[in-house]
PDB file of N, CA and C in Angstrom:
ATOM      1  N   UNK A   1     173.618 233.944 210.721  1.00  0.00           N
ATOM      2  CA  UNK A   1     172.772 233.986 211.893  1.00  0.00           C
ATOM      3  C   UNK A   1     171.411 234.471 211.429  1.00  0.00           C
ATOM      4  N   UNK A   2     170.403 233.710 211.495  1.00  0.00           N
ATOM      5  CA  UNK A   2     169.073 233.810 211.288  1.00  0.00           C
ATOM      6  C   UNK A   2     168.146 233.370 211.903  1.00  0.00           C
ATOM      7  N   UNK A   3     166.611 233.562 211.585  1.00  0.00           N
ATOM      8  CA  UNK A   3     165.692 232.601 211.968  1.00  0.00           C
ATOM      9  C   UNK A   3     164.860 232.491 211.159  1.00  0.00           C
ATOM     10  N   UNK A   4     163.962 231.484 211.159  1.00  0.00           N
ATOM     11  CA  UNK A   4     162.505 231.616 210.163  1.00  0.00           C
ATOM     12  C   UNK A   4     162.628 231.491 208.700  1.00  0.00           C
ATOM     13  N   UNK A   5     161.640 231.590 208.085  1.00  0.00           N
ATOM     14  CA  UNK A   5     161.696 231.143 206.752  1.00  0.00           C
ATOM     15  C   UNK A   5     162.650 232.402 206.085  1.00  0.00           C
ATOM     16  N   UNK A   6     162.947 233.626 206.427  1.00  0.00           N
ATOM     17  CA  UNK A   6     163.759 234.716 205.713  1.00  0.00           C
ATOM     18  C   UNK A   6     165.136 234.623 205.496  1.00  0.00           C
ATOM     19  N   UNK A   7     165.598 233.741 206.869  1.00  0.00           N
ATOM     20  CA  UNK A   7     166.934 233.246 207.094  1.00  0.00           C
ATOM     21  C   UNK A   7     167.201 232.069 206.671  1.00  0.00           C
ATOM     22  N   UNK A   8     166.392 231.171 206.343  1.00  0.00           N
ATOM     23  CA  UNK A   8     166.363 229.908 205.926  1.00  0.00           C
ATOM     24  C   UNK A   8     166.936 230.457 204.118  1.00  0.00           C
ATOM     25  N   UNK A   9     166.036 231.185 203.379  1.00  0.00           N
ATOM     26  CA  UNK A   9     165.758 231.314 202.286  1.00  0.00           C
ATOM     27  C   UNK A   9     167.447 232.051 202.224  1.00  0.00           C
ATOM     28  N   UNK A  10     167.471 232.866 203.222  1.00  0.00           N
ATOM     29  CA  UNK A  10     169.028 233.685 202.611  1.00  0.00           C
ATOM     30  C   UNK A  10     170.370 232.839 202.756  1.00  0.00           C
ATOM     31  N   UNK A  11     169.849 231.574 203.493  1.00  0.00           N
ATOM     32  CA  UNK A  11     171.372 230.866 203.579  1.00  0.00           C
ATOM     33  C   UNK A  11     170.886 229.785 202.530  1.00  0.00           C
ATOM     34  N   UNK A  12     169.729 229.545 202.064  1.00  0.00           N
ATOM     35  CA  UNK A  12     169.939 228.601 200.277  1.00  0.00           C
ATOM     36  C   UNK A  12     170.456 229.658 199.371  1.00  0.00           C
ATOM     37  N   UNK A  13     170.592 230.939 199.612  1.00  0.00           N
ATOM     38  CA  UNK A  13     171.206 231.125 198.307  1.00  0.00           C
ATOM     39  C   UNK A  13     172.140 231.459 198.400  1.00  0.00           C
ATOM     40  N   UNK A  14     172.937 231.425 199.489  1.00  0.00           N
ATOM     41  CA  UNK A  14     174.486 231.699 199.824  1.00  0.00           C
ATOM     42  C   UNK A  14     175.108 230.423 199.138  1.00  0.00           C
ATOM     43  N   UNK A  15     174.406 229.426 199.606  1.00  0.00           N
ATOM     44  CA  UNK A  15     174.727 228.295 199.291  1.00  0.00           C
ATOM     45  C   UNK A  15     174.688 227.813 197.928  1.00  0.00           C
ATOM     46  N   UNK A  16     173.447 228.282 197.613  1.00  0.00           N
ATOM     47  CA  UNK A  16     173.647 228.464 196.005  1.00  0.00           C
ATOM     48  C   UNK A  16     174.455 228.916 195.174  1.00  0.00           C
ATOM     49  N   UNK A  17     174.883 229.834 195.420  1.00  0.00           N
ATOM     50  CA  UNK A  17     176.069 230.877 194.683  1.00  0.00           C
ATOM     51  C   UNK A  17     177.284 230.251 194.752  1.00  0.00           C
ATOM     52  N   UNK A  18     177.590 229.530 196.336  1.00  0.00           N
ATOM     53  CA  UNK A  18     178.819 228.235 195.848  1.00  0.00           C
ATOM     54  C   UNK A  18     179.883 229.371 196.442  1.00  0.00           C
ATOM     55  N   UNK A  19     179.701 230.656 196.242  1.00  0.00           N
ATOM     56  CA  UNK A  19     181.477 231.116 196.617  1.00  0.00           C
ATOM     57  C   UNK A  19     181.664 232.062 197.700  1.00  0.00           C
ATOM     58  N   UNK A  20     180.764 231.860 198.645  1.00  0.00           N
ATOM     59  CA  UNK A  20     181.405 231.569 200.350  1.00  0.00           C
ATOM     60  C   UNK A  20     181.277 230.680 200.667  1.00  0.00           C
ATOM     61  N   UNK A  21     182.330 230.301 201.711  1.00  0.00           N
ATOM     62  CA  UNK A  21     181.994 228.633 202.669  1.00  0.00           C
ATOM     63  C   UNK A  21     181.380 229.483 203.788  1.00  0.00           C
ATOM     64  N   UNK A  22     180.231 228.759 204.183  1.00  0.00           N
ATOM     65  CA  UNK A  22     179.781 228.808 205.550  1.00  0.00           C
ATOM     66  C   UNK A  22     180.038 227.716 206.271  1.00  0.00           C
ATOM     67  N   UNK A  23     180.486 228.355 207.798  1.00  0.00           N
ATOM     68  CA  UNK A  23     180.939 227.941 208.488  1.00  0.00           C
ATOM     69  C   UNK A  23     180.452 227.094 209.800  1.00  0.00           C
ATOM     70  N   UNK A  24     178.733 227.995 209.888  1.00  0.00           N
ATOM     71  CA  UNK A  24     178.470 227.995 210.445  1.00  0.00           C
ATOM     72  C   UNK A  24     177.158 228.462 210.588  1.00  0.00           C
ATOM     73  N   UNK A  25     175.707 227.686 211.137  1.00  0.00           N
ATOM     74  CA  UNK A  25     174.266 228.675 211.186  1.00  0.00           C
ATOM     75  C   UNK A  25     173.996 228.975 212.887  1.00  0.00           C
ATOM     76  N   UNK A  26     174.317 230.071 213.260  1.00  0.00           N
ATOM     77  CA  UNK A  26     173.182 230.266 214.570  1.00  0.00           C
ATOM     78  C   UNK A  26     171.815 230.925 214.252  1.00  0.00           C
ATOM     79  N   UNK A  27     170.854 230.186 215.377  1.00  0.00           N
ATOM     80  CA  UNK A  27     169.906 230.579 215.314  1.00  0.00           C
ATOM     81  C   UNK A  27     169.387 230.700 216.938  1.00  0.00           C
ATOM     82  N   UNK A  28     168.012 231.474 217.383  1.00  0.00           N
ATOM     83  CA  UNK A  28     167.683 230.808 218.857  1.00  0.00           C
ATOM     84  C   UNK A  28     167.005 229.511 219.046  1.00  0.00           C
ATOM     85  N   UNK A  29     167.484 229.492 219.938  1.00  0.00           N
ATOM     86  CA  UNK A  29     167.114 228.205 220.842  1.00  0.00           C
ATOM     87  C   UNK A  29     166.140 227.425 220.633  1.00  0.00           C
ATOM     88  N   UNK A  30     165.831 226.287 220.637  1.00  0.00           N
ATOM     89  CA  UNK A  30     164.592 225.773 220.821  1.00  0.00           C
ATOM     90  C   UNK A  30     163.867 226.067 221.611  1.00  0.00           C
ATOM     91  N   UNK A  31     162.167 226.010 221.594  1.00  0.00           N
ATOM     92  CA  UNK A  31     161.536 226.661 222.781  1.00  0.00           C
ATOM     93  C   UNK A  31     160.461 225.244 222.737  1.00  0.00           C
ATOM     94  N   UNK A  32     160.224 225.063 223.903  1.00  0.00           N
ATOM     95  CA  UNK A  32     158.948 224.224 223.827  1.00  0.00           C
ATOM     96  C   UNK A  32     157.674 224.347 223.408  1.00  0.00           C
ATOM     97  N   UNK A  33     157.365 223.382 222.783  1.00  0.00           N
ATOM     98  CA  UNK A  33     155.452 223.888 222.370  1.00  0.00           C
ATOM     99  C   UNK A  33     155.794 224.474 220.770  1.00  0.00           C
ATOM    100  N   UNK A  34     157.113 224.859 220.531  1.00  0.00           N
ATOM    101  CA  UNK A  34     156.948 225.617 218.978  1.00  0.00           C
ATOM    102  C   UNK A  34     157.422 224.398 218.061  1.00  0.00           C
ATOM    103  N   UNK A  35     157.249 225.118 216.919  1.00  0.00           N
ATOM    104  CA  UNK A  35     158.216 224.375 215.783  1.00  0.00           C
ATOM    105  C   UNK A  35     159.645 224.557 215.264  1.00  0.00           C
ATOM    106  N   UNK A  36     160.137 223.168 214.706  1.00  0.00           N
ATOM    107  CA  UNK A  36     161.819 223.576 215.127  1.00  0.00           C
ATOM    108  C   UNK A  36     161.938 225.074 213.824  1.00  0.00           C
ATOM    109  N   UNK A  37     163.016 225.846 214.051  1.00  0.00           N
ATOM    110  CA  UNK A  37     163.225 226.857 213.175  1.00  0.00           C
ATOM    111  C   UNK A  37     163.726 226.246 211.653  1.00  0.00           C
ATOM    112  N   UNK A  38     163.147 226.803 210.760  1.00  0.00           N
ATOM    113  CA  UNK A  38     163.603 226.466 209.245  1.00  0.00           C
ATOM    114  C   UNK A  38     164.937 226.511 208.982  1.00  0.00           C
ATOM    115  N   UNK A  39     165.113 227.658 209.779  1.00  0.00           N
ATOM    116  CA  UNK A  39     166.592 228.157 209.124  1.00  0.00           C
ATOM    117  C   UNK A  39     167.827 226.457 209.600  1.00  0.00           C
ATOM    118  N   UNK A  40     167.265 225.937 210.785  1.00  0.00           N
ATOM    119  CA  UNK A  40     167.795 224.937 211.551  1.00  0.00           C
ATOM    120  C   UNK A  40     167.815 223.717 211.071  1.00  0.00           C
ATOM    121  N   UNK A  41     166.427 223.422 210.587  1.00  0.00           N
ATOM    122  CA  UNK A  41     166.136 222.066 209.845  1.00  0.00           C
ATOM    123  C   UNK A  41     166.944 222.127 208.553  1.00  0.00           C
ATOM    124  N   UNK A  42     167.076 223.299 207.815  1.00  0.00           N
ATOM    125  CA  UNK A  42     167.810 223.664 206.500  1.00  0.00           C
ATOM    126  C   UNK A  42     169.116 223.548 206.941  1.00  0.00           C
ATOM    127  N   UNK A  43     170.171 223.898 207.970  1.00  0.00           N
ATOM    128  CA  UNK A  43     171.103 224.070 207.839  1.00  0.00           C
ATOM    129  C   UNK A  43     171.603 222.449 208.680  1.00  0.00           C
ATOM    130  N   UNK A  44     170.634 221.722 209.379  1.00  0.00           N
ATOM    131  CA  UNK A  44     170.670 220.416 209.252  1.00  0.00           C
ATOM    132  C   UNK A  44     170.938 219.517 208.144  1.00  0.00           C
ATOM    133  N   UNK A  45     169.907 220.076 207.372  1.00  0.00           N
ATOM    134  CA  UNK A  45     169.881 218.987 206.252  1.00  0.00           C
ATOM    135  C   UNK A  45     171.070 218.896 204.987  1.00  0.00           C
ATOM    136  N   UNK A  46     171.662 220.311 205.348  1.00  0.00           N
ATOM    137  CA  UNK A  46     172.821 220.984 204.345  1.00  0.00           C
ATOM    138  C   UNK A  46     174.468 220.108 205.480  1.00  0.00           C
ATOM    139  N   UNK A  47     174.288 219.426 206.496  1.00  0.00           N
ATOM    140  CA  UNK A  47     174.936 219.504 207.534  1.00  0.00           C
ATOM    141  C   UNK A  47     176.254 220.048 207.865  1.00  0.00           C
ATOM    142  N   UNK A  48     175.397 221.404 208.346  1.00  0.00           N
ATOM    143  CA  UNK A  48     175.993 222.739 208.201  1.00  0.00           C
ATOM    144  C   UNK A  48     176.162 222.191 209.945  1.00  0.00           C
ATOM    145  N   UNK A  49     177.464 223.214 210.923  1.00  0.00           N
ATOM    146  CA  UNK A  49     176.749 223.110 212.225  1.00  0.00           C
ATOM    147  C   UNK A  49     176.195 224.326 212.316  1.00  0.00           C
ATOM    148  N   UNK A  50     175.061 223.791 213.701  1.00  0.00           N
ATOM    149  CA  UNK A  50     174.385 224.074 214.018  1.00  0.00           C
ATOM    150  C   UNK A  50     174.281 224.763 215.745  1.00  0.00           C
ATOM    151  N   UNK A  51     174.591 225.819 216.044  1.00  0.00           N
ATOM    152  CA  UNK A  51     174.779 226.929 217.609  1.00  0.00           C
ATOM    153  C   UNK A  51     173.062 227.336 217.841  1.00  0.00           C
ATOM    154  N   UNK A  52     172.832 227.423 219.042  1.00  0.00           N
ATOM    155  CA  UNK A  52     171.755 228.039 219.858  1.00  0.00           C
ATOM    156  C   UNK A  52     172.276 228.780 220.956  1.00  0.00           C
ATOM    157  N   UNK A  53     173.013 229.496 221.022  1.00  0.00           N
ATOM    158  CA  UNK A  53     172.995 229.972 222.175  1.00  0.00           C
ATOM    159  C   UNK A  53     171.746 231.473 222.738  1.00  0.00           C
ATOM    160  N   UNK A  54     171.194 231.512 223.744  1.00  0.00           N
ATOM    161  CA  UNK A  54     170.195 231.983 224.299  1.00  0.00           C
ATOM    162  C   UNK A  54     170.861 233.300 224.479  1.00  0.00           C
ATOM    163  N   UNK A  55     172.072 233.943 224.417  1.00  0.00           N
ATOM    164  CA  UNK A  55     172.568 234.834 225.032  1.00  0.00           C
ATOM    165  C   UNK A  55     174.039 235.366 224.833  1.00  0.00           C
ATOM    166  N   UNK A  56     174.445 236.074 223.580  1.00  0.00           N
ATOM    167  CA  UNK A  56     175.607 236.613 223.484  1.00  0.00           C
ATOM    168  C   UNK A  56     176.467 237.390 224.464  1.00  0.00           C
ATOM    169  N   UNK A  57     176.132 237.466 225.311  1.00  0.00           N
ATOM    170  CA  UNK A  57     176.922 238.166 226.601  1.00  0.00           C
ATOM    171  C   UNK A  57     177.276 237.290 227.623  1.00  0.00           C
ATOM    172  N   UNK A  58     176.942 235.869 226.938  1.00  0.00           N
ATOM    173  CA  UNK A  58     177.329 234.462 227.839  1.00  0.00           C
ATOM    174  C   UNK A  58     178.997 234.967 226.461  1.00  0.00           C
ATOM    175  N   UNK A  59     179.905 234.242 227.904  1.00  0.00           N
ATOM    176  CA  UNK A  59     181.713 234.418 227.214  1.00  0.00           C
ATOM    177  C   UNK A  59     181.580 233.169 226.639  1.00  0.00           C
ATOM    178  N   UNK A  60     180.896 232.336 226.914  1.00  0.00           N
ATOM    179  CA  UNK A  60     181.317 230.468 226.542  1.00  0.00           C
ATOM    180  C   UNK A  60     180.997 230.822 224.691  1.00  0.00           C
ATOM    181  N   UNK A  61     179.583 231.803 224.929  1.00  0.00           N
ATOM    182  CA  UNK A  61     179.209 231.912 223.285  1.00  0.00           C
ATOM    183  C   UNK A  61     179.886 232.707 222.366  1.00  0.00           C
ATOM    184  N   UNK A  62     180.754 233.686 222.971  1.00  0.00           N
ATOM    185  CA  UNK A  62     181.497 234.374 222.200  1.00  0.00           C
ATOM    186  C   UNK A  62     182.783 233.465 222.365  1.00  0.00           C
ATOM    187  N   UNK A  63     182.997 232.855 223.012  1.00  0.00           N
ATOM    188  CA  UNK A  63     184.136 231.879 222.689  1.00  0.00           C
ATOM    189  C   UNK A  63     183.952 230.990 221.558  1.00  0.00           C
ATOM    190  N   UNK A  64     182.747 230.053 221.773  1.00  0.00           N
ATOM    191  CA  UNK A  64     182.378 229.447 220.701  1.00  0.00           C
ATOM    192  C   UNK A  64     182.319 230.257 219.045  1.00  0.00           C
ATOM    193  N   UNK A  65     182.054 231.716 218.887  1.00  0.00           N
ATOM    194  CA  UNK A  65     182.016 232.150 217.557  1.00  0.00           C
ATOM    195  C   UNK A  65     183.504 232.172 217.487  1.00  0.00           C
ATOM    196  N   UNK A  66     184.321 232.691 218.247  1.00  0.00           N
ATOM    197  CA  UNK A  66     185.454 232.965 217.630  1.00  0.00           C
ATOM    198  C   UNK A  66     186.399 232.097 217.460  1.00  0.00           C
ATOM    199  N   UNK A  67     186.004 230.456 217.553  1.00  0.00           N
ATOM    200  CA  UNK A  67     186.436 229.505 217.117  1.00  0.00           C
ATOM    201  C   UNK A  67     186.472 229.494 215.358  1.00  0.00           C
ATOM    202  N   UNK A  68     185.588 230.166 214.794  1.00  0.00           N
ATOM    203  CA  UNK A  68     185.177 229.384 213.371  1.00  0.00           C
ATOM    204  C   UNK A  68     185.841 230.484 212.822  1.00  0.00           C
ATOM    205  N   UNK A  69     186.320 231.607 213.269  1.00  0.00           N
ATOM    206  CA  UNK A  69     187.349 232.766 212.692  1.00  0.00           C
ATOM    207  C   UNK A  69     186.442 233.147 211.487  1.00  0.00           C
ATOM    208  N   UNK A  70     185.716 233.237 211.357  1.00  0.00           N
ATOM    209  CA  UNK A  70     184.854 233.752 210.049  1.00  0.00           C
ATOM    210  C   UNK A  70     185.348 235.655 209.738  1.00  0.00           C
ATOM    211  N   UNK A  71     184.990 235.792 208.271  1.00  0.00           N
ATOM    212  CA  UNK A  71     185.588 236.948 207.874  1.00  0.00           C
ATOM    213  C   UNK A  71     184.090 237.666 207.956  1.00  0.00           C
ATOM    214  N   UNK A  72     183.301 237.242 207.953  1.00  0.00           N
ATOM    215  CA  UNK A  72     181.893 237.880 207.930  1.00  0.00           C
ATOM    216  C   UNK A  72     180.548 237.167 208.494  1.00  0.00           C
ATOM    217  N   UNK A  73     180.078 237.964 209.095  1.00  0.00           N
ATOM    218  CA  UNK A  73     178.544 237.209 209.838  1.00  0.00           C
ATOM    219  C   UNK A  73     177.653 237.892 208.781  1.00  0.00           C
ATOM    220  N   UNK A  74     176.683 237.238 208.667  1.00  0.00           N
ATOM    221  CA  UNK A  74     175.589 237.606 207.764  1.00  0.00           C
ATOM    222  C   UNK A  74     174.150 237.935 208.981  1.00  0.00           C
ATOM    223  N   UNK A  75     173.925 238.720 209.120  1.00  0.00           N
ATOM    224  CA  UNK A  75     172.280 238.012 210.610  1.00  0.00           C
ATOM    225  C   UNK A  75     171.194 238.859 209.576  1.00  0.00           C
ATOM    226  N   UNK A  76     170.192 237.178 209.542  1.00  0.00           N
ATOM    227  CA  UNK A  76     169.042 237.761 208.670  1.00  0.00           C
ATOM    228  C   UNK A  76     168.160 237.299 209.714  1.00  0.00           C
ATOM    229  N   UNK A  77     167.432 238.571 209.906  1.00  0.00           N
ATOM    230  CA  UNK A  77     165.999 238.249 211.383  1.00  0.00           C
ATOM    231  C   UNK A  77     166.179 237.983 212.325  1.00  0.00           C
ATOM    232  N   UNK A  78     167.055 238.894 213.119  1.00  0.00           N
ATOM    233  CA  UNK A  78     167.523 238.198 214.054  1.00  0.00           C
ATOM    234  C   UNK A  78     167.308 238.841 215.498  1.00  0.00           C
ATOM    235  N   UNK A  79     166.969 238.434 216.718  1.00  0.00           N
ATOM    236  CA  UNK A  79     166.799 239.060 218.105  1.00  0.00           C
ATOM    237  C   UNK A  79     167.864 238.758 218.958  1.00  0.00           C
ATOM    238  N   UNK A  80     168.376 238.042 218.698  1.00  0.00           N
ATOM    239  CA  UNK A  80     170.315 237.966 219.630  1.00  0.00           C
ATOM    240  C   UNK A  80     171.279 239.050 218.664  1.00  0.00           C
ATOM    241  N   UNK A  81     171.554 239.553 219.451  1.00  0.00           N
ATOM    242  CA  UNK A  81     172.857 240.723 219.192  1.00  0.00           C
ATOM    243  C   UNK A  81     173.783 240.566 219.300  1.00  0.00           C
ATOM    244  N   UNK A  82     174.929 240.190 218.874  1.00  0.00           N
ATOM    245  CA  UNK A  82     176.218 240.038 219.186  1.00  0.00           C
ATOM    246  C   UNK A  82     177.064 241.309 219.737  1.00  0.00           C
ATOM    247  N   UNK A  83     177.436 241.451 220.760  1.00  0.00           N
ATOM    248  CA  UNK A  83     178.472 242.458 221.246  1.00  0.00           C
ATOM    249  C   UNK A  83     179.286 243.186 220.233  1.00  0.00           C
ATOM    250  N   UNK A  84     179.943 244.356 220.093  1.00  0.00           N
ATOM    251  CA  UNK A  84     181.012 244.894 219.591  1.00  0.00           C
ATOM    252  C   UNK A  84     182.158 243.949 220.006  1.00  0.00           C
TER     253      UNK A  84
END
């Protein structure tokens, strides 16, 4: 879970290293008028999927993470918080 070029840069070298699978990139949302997020276009182009949700205290989005059963979240730069 990232955004911007800091999060972009920390999931090429996860990826680089080869020995975690990622499962998965969230980032926020698209906003109008901006540019799409790096971390997004990168984890596009890797075709990684790809989550926006606007709001971790939405249940649909904590439903959606706990689909991918991951052993670890990584969040580089990030303004969504995930709940305890």
């Amino acid at each position: 879970m990232g955004q911007q070029a800091f999060g972009k840069d920390c999931l090429a070298r996860i990826l680089e290293e080869g020995r975690d699978e990622v499962v998965a990139v969230y980032c926020e949302p698209d906003r109008e008028g901006r540019p799409v997020d790096p971390i997004k276009e990168f984890a596009l182009e890797k075709s990684l999927p790809v989550l926006q949700p606007g709001d971790f205290n939405d249940e649909a989005a904590l439903e959606d993470l706990a689909v991918f059963n991951a052993d670890l979240m990584i969040m580089a730069f990030v303004n969504i918080f995930v709940p305890e």
